[in-house]
N, C-alpha and C. Protein backbone atom coordinates (compact mmCIF):
# COMPACT_ATOMS: atom_id res chain seq x y z
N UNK A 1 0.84 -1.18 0.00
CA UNK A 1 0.00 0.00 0.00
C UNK A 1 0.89 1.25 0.00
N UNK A 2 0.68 2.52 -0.61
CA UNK A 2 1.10 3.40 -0.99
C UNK A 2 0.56 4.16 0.01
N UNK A 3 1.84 5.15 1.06
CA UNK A 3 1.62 6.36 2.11
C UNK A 3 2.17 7.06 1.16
N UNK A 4 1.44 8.29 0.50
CA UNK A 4 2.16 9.23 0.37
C UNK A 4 3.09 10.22 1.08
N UNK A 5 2.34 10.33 2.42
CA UNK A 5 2.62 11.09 3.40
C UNK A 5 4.01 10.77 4.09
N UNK A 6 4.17 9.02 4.41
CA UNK A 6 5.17 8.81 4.53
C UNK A 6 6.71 9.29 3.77
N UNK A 7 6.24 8.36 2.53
CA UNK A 7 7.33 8.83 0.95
C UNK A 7 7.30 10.07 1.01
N UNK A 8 6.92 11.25 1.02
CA UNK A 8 7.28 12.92 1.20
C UNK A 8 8.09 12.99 2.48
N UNK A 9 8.09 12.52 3.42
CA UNK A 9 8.62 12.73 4.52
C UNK A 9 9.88 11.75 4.34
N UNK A 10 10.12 10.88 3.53
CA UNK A 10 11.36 10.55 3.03
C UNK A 10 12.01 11.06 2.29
N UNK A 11 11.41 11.95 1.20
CA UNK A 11 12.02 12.98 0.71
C UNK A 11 12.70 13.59 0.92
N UNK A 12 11.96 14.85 1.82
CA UNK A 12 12.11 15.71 3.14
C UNK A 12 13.63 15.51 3.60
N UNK A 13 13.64 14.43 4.01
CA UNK A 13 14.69 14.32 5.26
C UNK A 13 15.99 14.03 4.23
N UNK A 14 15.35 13.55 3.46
CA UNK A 14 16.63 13.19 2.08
C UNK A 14 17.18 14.47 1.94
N UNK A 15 16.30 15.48 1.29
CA UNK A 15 16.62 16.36 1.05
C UNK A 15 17.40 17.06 1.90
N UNK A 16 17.07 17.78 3.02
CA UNK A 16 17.73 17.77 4.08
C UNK A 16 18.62 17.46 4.75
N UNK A 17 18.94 16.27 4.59
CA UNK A 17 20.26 15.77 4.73
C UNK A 17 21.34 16.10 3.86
N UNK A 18 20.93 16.20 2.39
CA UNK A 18 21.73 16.64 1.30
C UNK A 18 22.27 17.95 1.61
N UNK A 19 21.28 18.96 2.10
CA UNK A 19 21.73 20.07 2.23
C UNK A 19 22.58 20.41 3.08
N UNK A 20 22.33 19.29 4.22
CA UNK A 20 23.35 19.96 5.41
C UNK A 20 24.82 18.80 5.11
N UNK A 21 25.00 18.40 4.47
CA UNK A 21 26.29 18.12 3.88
C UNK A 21 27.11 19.25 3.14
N UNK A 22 26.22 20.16 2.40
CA UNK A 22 26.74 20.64 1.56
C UNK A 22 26.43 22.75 2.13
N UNK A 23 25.90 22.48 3.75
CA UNK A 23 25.89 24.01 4.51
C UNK A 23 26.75 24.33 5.17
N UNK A 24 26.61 26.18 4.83
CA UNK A 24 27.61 26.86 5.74
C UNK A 24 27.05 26.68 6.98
N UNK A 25 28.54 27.00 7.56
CA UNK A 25 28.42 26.97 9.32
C UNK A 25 26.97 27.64 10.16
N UNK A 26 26.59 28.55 9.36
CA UNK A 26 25.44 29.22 9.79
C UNK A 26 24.19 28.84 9.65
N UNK A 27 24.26 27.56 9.16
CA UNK A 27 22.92 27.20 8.48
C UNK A 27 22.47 25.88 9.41
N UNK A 28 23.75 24.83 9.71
CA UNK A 28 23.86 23.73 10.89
C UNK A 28 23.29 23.57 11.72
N UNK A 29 22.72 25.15 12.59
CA UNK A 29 21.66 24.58 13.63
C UNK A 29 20.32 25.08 13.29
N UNK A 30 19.87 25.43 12.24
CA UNK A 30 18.80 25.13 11.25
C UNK A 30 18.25 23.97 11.10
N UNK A 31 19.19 23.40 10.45
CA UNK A 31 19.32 22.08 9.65
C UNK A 31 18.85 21.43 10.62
N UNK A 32 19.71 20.83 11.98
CA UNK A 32 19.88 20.51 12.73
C UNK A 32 18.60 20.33 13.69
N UNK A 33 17.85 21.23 13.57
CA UNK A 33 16.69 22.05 14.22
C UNK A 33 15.79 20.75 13.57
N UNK A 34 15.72 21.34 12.24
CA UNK A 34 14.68 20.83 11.22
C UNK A 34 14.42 19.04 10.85
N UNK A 35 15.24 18.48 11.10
CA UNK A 35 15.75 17.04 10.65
C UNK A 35 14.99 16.65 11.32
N UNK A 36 15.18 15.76 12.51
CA UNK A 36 14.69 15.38 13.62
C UNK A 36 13.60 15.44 13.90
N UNK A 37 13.00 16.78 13.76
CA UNK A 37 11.33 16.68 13.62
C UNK A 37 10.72 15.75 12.89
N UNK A 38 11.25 15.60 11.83
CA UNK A 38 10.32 14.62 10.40
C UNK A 38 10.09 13.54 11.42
N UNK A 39 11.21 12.88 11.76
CA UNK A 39 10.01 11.36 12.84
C UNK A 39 8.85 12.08 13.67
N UNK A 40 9.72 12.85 14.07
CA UNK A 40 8.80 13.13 14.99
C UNK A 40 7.32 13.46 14.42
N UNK A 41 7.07 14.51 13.46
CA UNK A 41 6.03 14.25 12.79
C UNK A 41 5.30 13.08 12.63
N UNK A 42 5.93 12.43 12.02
CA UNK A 42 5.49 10.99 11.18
C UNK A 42 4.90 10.14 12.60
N UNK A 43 5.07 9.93 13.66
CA UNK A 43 5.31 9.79 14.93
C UNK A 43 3.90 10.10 15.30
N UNK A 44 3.74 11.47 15.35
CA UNK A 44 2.17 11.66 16.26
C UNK A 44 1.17 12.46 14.87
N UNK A 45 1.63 12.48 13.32
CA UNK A 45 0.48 12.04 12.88
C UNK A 45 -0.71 11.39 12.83
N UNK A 46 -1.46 11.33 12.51
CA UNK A 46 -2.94 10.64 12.75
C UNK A 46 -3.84 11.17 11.54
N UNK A 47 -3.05 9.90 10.20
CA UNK A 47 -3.75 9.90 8.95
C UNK A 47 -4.02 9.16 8.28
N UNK A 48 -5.32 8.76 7.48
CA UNK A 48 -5.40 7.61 6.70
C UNK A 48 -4.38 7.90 5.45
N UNK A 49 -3.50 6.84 5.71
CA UNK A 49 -2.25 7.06 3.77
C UNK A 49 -3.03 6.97 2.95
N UNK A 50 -4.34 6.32 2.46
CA UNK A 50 -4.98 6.29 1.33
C UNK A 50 -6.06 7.43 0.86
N UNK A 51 -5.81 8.91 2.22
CA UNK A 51 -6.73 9.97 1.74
C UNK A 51 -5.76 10.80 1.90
N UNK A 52 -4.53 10.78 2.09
CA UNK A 52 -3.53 11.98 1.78
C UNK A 52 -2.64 12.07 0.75
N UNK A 53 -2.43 13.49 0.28
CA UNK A 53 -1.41 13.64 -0.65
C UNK A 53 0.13 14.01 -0.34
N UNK A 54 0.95 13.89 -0.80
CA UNK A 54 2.65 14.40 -0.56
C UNK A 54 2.59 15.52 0.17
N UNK A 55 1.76 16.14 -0.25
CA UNK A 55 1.79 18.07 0.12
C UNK A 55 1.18 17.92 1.58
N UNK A 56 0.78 17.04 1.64
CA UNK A 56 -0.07 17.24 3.22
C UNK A 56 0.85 17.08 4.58
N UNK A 57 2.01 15.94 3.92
CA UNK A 57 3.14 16.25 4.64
C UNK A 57 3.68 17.71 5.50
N UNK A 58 3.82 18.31 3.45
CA UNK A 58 4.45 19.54 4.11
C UNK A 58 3.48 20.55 5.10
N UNK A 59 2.25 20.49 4.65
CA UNK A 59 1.63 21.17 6.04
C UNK A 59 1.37 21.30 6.84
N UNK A 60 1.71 19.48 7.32
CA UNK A 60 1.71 18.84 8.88
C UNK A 60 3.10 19.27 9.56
N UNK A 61 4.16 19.14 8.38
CA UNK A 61 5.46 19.52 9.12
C UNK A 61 5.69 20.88 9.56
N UNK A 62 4.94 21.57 8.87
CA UNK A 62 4.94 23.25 8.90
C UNK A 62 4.30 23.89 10.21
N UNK A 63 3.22 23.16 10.20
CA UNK A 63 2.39 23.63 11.10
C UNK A 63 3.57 22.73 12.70
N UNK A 64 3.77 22.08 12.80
CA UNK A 64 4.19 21.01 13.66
C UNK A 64 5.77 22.23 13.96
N UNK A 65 6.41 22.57 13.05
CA UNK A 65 7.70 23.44 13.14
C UNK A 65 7.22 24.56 14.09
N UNK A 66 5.63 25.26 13.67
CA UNK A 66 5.48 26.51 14.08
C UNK A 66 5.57 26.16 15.79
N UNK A 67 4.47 24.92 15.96
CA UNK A 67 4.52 25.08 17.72
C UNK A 67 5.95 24.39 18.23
N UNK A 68 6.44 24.29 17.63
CA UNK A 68 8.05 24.00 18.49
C UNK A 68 8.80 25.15 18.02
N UNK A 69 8.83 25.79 17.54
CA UNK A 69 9.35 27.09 17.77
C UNK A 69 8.37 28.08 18.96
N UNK A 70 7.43 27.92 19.26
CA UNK A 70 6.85 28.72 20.54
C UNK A 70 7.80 27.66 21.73
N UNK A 71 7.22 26.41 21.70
CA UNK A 71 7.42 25.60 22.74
C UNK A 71 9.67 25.66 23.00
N UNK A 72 9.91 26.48 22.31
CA UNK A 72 11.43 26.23 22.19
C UNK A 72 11.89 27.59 22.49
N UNK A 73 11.59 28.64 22.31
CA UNK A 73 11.45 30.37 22.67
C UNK A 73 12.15 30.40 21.43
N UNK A 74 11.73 30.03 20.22
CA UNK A 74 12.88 30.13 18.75
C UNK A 74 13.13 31.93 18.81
N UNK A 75 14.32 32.55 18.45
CA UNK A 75 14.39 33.74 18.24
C UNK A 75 13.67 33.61 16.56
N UNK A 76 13.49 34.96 16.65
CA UNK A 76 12.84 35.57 15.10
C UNK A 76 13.90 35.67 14.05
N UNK A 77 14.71 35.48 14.51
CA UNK A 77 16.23 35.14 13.40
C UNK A 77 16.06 33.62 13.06
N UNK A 78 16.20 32.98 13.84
CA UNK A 78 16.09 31.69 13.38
C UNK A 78 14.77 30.94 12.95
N UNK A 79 13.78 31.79 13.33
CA UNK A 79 12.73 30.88 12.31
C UNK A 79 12.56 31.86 10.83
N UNK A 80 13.09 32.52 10.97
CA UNK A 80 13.33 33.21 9.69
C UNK A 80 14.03 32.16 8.87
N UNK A 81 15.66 32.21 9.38
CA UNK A 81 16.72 31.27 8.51
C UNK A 81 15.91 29.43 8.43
N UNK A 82 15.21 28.69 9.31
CA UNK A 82 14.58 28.23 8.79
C UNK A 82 13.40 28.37 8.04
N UNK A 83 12.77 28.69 7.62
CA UNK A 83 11.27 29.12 7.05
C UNK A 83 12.23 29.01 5.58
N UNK A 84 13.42 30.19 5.52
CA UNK A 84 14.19 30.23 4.44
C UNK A 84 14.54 28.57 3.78
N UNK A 85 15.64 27.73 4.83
CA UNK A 85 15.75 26.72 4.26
C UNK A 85 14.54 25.66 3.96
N UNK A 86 13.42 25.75 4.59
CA UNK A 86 12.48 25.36 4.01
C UNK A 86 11.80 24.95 2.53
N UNK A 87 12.01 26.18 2.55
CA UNK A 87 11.41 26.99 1.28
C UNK A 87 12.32 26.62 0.52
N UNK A 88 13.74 26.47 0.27
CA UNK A 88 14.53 25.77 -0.34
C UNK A 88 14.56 24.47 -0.75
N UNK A 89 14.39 23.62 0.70
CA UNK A 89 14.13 22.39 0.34
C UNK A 89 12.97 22.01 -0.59
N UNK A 90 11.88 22.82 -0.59
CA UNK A 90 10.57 22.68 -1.10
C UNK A 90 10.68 22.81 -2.88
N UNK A 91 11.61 23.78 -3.24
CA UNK A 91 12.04 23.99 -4.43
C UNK A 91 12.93 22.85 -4.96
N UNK A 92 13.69 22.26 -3.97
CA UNK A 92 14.64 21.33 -4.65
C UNK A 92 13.60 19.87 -5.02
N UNK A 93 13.06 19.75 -4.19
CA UNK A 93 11.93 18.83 -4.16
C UNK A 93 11.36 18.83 -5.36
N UNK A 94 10.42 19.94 -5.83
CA UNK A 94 9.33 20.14 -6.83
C UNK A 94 10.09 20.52 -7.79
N UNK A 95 11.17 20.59 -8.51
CA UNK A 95 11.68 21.33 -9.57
C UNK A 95 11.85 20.06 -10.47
């Protein structure tokens, strides 16, 4: 049976991983930040795989980033620089 939700979130972390092989020093605890969540997502999801699409991933992970940045006191610099690599990964993904 086919999870989409899963397979995007393998993506994801693929991707992600790629990038932080290939990031500046400034970008590491971004990265770093960001990785780790994906289980965690995948983790306390609560979805049927056969009524979701890839993209639903990204809005579970998004939304899921926002309250751990409250729950974490994220400065406004750093959810900036992530939001940024985000948005990157999201392009490398879909292109």
């Amino acid at each position: 049976m086919s999870d989409p939700f899963a397979q995007r979130a393998t993506t994801v972390q693929r991707t992600l991983l790629a990038m932080e092989e290939q990031a500046d020093d400034d970008q590491l605890f971004a990265l770093g930040y960001m990785i780790p969540q994906i289980g965690l997502v995948q983790e306390m999801a609560d979805y049927d795989p056969q009524a979701v699409v890839a993209e639903d991933f990204d809005a579970t992970y998004w939304e899921w980033l926002e309250g751990t940045f409250a729950q974490d006191s994220m400065s406004d610099a750093d959810r900036e620089q992530i939001a940024a690599l985000w948005r990157t990964a999201l392009a490398r993904i879909d292109h």
